[in-house]
PDB file of N, CA and C in Angstrom:
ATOM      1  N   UNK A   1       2.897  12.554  17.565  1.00  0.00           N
ATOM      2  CA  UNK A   1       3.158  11.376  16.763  1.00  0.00           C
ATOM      3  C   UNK A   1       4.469  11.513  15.991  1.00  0.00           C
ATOM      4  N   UNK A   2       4.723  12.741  15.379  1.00  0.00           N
ATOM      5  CA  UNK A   2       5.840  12.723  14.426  1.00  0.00           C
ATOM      6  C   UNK A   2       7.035  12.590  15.811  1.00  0.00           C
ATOM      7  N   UNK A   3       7.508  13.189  16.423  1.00  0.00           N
ATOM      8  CA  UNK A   3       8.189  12.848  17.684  1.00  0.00           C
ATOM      9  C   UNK A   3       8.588  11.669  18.346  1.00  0.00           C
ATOM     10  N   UNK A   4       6.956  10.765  18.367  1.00  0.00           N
ATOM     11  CA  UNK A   4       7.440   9.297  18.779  1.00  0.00           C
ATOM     12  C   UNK A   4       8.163   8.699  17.364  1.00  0.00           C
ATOM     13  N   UNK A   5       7.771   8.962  16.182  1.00  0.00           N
ATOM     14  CA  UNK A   5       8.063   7.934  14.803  1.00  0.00           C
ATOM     15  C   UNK A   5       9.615   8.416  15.060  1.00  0.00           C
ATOM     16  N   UNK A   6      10.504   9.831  15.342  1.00  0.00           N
ATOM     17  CA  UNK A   6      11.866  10.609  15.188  1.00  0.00           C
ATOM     18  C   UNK A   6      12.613   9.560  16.001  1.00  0.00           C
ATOM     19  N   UNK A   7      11.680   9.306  17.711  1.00  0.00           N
ATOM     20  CA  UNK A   7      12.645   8.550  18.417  1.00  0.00           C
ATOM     21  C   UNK A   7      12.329   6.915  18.535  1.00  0.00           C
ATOM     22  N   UNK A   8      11.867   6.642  17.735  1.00  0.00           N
ATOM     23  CA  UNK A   8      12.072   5.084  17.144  1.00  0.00           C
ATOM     24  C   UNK A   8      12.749   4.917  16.205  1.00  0.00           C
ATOM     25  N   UNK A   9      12.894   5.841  15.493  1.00  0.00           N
ATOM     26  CA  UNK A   9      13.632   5.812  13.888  1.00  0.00           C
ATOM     27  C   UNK A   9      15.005   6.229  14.822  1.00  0.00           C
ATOM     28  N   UNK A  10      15.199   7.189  16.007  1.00  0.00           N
ATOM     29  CA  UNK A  10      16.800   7.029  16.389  1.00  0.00           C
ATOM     30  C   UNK A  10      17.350   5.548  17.146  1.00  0.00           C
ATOM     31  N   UNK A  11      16.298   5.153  17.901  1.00  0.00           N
ATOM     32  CA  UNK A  11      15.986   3.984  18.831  1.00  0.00           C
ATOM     33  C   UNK A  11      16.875   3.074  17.473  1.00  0.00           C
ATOM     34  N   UNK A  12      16.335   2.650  16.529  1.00  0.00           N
ATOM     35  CA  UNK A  12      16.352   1.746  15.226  1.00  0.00           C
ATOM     36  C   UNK A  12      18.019   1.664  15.073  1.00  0.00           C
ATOM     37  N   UNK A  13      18.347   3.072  14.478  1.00  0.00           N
ATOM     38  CA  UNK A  13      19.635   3.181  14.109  1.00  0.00           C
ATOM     39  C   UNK A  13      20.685   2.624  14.992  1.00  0.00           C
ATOM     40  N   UNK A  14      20.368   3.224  16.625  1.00  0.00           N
ATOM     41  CA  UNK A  14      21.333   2.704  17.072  1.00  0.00           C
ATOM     42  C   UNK A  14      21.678   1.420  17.076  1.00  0.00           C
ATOM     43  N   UNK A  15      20.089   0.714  17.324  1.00  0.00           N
ATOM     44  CA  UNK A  15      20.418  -1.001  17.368  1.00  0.00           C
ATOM     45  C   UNK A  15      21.147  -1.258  16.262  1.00  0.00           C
ATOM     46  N   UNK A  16      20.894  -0.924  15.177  1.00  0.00           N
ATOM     47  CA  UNK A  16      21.794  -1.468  13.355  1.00  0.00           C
ATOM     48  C   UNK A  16      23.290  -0.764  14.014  1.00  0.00           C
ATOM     49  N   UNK A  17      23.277  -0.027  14.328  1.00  0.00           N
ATOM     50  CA  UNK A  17      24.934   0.463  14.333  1.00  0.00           C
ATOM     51  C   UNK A  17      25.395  -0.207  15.680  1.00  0.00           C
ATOM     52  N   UNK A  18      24.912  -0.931  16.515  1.00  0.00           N
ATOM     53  CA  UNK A  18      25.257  -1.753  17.692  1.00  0.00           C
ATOM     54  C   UNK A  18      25.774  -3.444  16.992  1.00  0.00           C
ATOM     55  N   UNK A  19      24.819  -3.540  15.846  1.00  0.00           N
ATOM     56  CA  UNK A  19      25.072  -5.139  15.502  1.00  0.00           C
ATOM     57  C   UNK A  19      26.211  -4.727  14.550  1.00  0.00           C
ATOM     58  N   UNK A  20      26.365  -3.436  13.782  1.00  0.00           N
ATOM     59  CA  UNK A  20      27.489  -3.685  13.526  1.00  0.00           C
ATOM     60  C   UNK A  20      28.671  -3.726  13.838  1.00  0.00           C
ATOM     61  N   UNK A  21      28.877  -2.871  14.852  1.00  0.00           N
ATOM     62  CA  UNK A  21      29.568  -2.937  15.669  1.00  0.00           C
ATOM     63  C   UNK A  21      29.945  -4.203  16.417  1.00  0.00           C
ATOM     64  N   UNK A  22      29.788  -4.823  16.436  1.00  0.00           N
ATOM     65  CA  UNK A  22      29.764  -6.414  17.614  1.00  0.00           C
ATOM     66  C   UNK A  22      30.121  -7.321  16.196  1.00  0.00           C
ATOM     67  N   UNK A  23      29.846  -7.360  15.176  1.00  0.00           N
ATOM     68  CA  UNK A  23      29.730  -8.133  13.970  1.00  0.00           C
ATOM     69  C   UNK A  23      30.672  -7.712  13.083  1.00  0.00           C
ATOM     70  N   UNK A  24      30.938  -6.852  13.503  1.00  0.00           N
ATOM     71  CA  UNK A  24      32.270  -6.291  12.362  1.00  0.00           C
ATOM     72  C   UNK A  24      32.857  -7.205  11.641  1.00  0.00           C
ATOM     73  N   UNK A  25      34.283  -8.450  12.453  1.00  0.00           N
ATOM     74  CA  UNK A  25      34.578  -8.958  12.169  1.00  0.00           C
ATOM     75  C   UNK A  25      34.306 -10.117  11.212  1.00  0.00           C
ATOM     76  N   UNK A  26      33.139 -10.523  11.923  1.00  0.00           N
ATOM     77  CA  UNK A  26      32.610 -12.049  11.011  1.00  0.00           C
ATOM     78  C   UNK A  26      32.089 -10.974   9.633  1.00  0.00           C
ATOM     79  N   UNK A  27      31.190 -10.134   9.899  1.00  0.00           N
ATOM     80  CA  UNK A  27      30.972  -9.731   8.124  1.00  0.00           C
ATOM     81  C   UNK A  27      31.830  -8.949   7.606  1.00  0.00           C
ATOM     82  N   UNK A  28      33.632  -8.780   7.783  1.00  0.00           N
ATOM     83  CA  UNK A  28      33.966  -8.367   7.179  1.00  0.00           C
ATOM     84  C   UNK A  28      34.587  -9.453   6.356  1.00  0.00           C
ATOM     85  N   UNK A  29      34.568 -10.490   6.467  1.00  0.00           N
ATOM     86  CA  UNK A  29      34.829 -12.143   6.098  1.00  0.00           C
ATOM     87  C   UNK A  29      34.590 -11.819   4.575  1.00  0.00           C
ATOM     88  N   UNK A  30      35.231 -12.267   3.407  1.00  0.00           N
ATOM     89  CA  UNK A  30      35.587 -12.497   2.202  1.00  0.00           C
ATOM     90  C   UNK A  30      35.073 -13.957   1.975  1.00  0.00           C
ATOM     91  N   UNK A  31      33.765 -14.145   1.352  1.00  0.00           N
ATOM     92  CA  UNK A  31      33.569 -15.646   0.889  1.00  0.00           C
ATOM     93  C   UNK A  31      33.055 -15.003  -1.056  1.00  0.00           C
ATOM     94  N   UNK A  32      32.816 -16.089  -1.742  1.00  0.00           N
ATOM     95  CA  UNK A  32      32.979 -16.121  -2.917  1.00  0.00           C
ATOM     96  C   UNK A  32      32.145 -17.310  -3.357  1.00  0.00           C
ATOM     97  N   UNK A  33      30.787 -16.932  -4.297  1.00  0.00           N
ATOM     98  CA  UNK A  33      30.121 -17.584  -4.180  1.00  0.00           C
ATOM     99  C   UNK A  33      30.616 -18.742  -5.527  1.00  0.00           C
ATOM    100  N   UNK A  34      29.980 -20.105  -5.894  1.00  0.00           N
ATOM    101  CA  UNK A  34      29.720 -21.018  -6.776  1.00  0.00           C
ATOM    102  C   UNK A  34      28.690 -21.562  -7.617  1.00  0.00           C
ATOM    103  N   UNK A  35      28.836 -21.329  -8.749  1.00  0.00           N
ATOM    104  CA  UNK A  35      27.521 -22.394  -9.371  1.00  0.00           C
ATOM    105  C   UNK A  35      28.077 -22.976 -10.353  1.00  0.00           C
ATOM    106  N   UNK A  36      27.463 -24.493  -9.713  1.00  0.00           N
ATOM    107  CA  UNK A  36      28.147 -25.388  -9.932  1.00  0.00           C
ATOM    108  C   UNK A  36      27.381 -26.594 -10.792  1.00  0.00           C
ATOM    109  N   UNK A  37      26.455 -26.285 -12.244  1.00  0.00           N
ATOM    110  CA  UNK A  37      25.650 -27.000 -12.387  1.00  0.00           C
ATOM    111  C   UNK A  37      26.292 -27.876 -13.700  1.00  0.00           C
ATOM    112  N   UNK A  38      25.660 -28.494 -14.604  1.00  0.00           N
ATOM    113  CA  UNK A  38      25.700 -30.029 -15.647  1.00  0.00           C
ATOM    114  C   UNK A  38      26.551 -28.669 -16.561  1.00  0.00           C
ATOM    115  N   UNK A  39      25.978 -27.580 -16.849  1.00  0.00           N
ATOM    116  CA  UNK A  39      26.019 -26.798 -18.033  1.00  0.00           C
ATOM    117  C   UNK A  39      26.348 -25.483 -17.228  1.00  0.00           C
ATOM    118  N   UNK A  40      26.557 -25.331 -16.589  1.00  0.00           N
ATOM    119  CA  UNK A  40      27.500 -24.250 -15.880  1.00  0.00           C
ATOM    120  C   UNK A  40      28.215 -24.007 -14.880  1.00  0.00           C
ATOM    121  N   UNK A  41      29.167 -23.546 -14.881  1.00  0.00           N
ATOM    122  CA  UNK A  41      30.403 -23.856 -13.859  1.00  0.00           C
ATOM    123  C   UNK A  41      30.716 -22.162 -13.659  1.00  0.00           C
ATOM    124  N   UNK A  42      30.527 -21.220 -12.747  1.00  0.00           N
ATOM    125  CA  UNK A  42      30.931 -20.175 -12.431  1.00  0.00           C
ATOM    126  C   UNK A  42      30.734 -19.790 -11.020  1.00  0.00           C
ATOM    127  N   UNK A  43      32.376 -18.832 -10.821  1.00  0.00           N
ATOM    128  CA  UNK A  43      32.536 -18.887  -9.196  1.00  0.00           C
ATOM    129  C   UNK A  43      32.794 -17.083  -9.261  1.00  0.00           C
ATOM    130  N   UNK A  44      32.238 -16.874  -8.467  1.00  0.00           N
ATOM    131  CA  UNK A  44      32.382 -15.102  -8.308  1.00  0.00           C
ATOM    132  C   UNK A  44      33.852 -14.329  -7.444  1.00  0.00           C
ATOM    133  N   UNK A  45      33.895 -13.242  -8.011  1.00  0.00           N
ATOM    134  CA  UNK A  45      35.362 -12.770  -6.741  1.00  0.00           C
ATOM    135  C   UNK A  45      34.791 -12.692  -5.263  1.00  0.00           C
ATOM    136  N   UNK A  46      35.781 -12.769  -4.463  1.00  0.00           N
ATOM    137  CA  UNK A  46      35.969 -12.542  -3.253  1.00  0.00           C
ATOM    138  C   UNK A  46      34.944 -11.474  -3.387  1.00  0.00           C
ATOM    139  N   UNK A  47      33.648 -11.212  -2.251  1.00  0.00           N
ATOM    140  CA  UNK A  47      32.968 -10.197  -1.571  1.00  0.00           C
ATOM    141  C   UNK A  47      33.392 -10.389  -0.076  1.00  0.00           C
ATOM    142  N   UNK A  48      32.832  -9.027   0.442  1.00  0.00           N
ATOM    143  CA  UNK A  48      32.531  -9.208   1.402  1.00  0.00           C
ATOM    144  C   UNK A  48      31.192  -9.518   2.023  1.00  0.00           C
ATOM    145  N   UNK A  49      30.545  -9.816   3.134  1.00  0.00           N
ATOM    146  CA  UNK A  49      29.328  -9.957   3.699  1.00  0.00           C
ATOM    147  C   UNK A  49      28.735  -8.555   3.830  1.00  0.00           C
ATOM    148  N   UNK A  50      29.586  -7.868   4.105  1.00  0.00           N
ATOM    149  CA  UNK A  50      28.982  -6.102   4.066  1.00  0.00           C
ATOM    150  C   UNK A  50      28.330  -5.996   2.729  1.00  0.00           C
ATOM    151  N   UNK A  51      28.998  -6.413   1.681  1.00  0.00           N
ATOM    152  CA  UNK A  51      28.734  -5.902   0.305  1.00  0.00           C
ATOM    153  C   UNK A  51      27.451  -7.066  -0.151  1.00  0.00           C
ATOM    154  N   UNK A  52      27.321  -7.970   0.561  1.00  0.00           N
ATOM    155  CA  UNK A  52      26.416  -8.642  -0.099  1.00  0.00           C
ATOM    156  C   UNK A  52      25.133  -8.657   1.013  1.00  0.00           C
ATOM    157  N   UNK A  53      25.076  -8.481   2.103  1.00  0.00           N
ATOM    158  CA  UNK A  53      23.742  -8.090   3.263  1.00  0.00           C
ATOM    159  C   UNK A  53      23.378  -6.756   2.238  1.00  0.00           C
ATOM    160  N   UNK A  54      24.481  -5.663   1.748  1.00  0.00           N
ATOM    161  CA  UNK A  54      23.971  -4.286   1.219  1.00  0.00           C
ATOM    162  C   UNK A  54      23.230  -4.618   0.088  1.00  0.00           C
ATOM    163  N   UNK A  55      23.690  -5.244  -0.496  1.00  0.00           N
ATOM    164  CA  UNK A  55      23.142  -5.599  -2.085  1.00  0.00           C
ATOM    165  C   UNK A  55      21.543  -6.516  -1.375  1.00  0.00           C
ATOM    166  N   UNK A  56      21.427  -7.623  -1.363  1.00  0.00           N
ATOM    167  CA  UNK A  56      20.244  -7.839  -0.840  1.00  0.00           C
ATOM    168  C   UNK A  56      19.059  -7.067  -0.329  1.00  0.00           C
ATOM    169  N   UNK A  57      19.268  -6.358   0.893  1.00  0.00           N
ATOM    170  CA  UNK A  57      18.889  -5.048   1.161  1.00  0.00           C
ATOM    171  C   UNK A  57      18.193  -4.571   0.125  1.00  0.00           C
ATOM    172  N   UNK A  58      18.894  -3.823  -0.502  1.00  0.00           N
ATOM    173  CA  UNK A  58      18.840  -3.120  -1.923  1.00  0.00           C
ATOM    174  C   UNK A  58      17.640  -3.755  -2.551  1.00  0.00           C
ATOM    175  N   UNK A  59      17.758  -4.787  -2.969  1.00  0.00           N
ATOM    176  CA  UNK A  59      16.975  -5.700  -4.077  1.00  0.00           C
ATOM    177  C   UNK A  59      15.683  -5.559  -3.667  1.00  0.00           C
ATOM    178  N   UNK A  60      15.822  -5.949  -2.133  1.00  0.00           N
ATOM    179  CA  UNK A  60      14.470  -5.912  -0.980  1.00  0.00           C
ATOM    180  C   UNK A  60      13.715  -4.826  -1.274  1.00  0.00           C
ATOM    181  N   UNK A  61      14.078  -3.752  -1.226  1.00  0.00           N
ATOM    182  CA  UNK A  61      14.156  -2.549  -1.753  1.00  0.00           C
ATOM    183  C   UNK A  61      13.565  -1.977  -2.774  1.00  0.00           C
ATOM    184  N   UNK A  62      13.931  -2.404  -3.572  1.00  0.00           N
ATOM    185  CA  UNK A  62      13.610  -2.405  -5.228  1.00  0.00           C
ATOM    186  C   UNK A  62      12.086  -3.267  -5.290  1.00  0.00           C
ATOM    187  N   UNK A  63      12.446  -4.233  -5.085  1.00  0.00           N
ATOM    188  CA  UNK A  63      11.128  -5.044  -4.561  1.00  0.00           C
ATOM    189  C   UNK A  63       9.759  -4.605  -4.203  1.00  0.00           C
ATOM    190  N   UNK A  64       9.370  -4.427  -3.389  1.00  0.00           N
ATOM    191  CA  UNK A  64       9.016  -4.050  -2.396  1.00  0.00           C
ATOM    192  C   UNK A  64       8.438  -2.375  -2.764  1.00  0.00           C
ATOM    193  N   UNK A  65       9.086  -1.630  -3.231  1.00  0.00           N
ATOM    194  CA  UNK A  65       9.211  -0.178  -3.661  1.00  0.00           C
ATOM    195  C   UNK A  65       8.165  -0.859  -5.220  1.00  0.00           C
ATOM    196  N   UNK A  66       8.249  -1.743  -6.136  1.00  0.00           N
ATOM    197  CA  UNK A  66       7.930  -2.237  -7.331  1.00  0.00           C
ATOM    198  C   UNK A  66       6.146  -2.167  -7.056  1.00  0.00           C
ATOM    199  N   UNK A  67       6.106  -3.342  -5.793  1.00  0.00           N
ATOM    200  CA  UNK A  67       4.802  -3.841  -5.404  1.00  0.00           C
ATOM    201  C   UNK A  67       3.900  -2.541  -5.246  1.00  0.00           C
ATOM    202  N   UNK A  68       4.366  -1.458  -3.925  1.00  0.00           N
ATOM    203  CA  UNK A  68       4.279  -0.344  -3.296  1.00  0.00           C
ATOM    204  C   UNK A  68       3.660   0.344  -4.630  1.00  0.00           C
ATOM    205  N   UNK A  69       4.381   0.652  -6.001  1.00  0.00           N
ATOM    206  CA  UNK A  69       3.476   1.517  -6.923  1.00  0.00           C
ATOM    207  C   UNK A  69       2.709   0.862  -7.936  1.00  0.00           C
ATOM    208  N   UNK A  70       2.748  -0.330  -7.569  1.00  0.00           N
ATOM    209  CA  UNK A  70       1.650  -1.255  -8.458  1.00  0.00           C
ATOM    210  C   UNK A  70       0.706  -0.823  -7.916  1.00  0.00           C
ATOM    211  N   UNK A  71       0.599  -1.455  -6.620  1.00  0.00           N
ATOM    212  CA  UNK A  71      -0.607  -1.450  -5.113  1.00  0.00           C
ATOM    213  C   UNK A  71      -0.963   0.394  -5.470  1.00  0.00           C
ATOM    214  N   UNK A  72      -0.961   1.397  -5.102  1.00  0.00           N
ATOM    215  CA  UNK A  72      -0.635   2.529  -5.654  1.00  0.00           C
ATOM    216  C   UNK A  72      -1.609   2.734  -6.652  1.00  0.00           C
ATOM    217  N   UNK A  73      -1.040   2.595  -7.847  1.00  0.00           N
ATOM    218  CA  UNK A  73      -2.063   2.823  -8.790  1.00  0.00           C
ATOM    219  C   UNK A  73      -3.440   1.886  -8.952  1.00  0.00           C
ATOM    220  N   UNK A  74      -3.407   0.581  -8.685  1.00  0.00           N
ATOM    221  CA  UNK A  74      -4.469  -0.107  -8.483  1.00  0.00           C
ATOM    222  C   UNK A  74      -5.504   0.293  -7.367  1.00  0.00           C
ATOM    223  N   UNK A  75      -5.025   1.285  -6.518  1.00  0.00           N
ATOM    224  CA  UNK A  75      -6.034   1.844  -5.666  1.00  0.00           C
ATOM    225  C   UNK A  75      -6.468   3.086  -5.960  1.00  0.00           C
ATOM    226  N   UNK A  76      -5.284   4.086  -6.722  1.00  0.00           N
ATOM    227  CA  UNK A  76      -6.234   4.871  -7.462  1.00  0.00           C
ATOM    228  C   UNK A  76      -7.313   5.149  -8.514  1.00  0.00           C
ATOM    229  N   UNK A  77      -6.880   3.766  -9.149  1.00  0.00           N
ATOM    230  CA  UNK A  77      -8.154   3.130 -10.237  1.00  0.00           C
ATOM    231  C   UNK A  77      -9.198   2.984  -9.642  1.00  0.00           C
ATOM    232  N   UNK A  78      -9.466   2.144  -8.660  1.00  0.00           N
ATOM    233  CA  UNK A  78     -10.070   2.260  -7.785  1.00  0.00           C
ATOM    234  C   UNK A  78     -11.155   3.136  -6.763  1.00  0.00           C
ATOM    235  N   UNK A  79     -10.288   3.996  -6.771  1.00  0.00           N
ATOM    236  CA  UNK A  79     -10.640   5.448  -5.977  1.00  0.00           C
ATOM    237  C   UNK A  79     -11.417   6.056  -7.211  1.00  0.00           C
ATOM    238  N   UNK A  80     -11.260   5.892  -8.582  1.00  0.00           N
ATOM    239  CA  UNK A  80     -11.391   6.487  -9.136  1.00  0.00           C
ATOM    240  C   UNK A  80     -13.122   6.361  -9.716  1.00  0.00           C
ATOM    241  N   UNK A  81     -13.098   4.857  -9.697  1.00  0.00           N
ATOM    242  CA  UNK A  81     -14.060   3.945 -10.107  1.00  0.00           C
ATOM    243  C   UNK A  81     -15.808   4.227  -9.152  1.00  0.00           C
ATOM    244  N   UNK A  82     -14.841   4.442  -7.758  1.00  0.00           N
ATOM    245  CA  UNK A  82     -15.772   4.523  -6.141  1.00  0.00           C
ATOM    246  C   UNK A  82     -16.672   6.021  -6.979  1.00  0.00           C
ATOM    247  N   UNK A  83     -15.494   6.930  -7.587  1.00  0.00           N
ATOM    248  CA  UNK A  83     -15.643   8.529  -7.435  1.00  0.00           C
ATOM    249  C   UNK A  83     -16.876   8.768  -8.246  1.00  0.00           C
ATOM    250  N   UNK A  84     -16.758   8.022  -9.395  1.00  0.00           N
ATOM    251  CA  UNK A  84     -17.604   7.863 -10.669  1.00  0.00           C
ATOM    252  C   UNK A  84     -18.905   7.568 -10.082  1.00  0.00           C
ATOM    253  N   UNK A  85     -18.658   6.285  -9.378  1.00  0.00           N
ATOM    254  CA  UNK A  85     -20.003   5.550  -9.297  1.00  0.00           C
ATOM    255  C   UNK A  85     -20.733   6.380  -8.160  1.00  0.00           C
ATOM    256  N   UNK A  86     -20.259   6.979  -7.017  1.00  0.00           N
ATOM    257  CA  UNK A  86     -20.197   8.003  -6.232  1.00  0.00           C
ATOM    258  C   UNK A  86     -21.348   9.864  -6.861  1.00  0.00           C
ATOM    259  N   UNK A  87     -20.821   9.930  -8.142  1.00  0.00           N
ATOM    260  CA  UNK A  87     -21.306  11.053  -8.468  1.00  0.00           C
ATOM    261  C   UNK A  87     -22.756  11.137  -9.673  1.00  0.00           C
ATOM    262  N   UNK A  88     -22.861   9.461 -10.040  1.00  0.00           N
ATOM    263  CA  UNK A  88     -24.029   8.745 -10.505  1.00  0.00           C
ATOM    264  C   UNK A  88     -24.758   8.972  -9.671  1.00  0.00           C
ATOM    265  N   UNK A  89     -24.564   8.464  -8.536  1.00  0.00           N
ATOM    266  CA  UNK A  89     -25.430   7.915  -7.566  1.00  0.00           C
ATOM    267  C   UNK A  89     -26.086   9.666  -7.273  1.00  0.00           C
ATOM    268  N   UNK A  90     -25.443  10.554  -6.924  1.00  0.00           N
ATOM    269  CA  UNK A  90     -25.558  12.118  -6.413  1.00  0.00           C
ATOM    270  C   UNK A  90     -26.534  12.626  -7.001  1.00  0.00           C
ATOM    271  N   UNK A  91     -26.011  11.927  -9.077  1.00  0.00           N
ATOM    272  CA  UNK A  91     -26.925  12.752  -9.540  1.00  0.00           C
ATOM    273  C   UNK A  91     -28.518  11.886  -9.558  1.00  0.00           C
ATOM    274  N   UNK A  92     -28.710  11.009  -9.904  1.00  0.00           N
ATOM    275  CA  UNK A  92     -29.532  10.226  -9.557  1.00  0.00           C
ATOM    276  C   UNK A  92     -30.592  10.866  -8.513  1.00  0.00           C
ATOM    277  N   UNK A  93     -29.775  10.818  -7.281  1.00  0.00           N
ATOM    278  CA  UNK A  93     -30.602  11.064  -6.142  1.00  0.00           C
ATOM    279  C   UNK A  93     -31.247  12.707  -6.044  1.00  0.00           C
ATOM    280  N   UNK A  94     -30.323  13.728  -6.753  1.00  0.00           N
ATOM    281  CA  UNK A  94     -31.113  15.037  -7.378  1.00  0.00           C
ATOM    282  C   UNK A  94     -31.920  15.018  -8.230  1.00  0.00           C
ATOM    283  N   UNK A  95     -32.092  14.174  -8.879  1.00  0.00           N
ATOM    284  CA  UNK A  95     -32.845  14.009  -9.659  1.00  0.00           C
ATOM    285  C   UNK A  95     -34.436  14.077  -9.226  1.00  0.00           C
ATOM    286  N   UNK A  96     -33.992  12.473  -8.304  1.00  0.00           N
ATOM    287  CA  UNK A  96     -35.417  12.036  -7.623  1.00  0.00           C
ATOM    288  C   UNK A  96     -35.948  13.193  -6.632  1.00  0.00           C
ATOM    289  N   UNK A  97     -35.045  13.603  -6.038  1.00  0.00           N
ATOM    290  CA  UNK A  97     -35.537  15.175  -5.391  1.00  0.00           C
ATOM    291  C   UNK A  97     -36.152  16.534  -5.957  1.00  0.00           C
ATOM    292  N   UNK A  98     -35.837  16.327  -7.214  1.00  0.00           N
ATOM    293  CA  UNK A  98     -36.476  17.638  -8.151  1.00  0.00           C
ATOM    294  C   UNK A  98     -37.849  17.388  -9.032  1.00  0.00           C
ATOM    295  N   UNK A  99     -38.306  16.229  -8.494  1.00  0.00           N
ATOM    296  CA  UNK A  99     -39.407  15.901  -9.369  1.00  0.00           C
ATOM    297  C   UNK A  99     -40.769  16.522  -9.395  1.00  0.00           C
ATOM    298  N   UNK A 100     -41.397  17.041 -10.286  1.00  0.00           N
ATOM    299  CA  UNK A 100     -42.447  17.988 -10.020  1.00  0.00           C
ATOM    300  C   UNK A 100     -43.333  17.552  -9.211  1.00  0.00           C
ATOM    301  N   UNK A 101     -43.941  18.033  -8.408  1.00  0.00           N
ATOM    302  CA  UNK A 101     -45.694  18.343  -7.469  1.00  0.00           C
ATOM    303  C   UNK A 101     -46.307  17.626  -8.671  1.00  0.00           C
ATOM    304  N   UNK A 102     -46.876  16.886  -7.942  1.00  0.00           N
ATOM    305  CA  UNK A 102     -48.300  16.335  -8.898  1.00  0.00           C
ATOM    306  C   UNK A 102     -49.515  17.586  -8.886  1.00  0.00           C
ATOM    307  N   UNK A 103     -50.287  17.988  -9.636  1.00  0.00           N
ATOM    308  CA  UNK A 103     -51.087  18.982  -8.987  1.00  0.00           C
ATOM    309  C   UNK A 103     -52.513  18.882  -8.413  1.00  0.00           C
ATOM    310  N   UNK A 104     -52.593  17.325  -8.487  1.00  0.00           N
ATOM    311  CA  UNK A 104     -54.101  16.677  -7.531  1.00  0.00           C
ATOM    312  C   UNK A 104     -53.735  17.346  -5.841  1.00  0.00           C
ATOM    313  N   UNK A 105     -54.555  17.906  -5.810  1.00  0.00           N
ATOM    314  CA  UNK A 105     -54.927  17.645  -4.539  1.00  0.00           C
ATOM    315  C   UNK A 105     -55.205  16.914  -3.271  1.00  0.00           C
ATOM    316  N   UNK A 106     -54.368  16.330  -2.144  1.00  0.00           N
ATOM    317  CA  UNK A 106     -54.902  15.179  -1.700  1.00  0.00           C
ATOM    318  C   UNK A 106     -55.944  16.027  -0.214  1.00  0.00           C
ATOM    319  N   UNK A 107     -57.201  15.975   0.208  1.00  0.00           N
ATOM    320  CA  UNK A 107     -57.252  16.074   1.615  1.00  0.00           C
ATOM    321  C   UNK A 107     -57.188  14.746   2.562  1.00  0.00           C
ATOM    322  N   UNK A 108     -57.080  15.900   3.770  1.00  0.00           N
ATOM    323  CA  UNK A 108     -56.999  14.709   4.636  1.00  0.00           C
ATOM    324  C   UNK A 108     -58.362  14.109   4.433  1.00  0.00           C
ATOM    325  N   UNK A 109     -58.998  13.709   4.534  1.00  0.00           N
ATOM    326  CA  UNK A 109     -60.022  12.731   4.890  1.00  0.00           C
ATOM    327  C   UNK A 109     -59.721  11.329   3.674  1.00  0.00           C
ATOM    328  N   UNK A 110     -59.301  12.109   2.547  1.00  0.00           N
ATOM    329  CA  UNK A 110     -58.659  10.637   1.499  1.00  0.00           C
ATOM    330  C   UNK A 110     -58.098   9.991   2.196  1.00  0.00           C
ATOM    331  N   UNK A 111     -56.857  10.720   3.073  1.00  0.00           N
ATOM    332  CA  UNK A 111     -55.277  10.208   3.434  1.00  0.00           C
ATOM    333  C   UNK A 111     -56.149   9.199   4.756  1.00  0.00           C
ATOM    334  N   UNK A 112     -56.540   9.589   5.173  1.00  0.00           N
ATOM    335  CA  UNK A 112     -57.434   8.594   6.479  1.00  0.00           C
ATOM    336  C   UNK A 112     -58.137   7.268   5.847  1.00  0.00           C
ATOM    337  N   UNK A 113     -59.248   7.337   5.269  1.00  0.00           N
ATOM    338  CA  UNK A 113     -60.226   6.763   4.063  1.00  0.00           C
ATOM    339  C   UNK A 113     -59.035   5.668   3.485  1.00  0.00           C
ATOM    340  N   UNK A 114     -57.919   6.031   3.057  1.00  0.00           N
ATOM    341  CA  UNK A 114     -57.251   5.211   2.336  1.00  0.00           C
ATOM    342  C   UNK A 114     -56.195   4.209   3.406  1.00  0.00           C
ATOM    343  N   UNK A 115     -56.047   4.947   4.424  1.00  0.00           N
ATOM    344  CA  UNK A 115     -55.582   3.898   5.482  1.00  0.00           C
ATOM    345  C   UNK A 115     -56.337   2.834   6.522  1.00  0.00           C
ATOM    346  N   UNK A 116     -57.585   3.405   6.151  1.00  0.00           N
ATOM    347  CA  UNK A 116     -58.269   2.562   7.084  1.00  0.00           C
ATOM    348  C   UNK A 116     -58.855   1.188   5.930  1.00  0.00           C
ATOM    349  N   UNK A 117     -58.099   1.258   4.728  1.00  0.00           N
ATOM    350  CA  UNK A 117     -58.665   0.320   4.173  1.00  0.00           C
ATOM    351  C   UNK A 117     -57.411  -0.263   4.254  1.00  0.00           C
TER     352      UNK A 117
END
């Protein structure tokens, strides 16, 4: 398994370094964004598309990585909650297993006698 994940993860790279390659040009393109509203008027410097696919990326990133240790600890709460209720239950059930012998006697002929009624 670790072997197949090495040569998909090389498989991967090449494709990203193939589109960049072929794409060079158009994302090395300089655009500059605008906002253009009632109460604000601001226009950014020249980027490039490299610098702003990277930055996005990034954010994605950040993102995503945010959710990842929320999700994370909400399952170790979780895990934690299972563990508890998990070792209730254990003791509980030793419990019911350690319970003394009654010291009546039953014979069989009760145990019969009482089923045939």
């Amino acid at each position: 398994m670790k072997h197949l994940r090495f040569i998909l993860a090389i498989i991967l790279m090449l494709f990203v370094v193939i589109i960049i390659v072929q794409n060079h040009g158009a994302m090395s393109e300089q655009v500059a964004f605008k906002i253009d509203l009632r109460f604000i008027k601001y226009t950014t410097s020249a980027m490039s598309l490299y610098f702003i696919v990277t930055i996005a990326f990034l954010f994605g990133v950040l993102v995503i990585g945010f959710y990842g240790i929320i999700e994370r600890f909400r399952l170790k709460r979780e895990i934690k909650s299972l563990v508890s209720a998990t070792r209730e239950k254990d003791k509980e059930l030793n419990s019911l297993r350690n319970l003394p012998i009654t010291s009546e006697d039953v014979s069989p002929s009760q145990v019969d006698t009482n089923e045939e009624e």
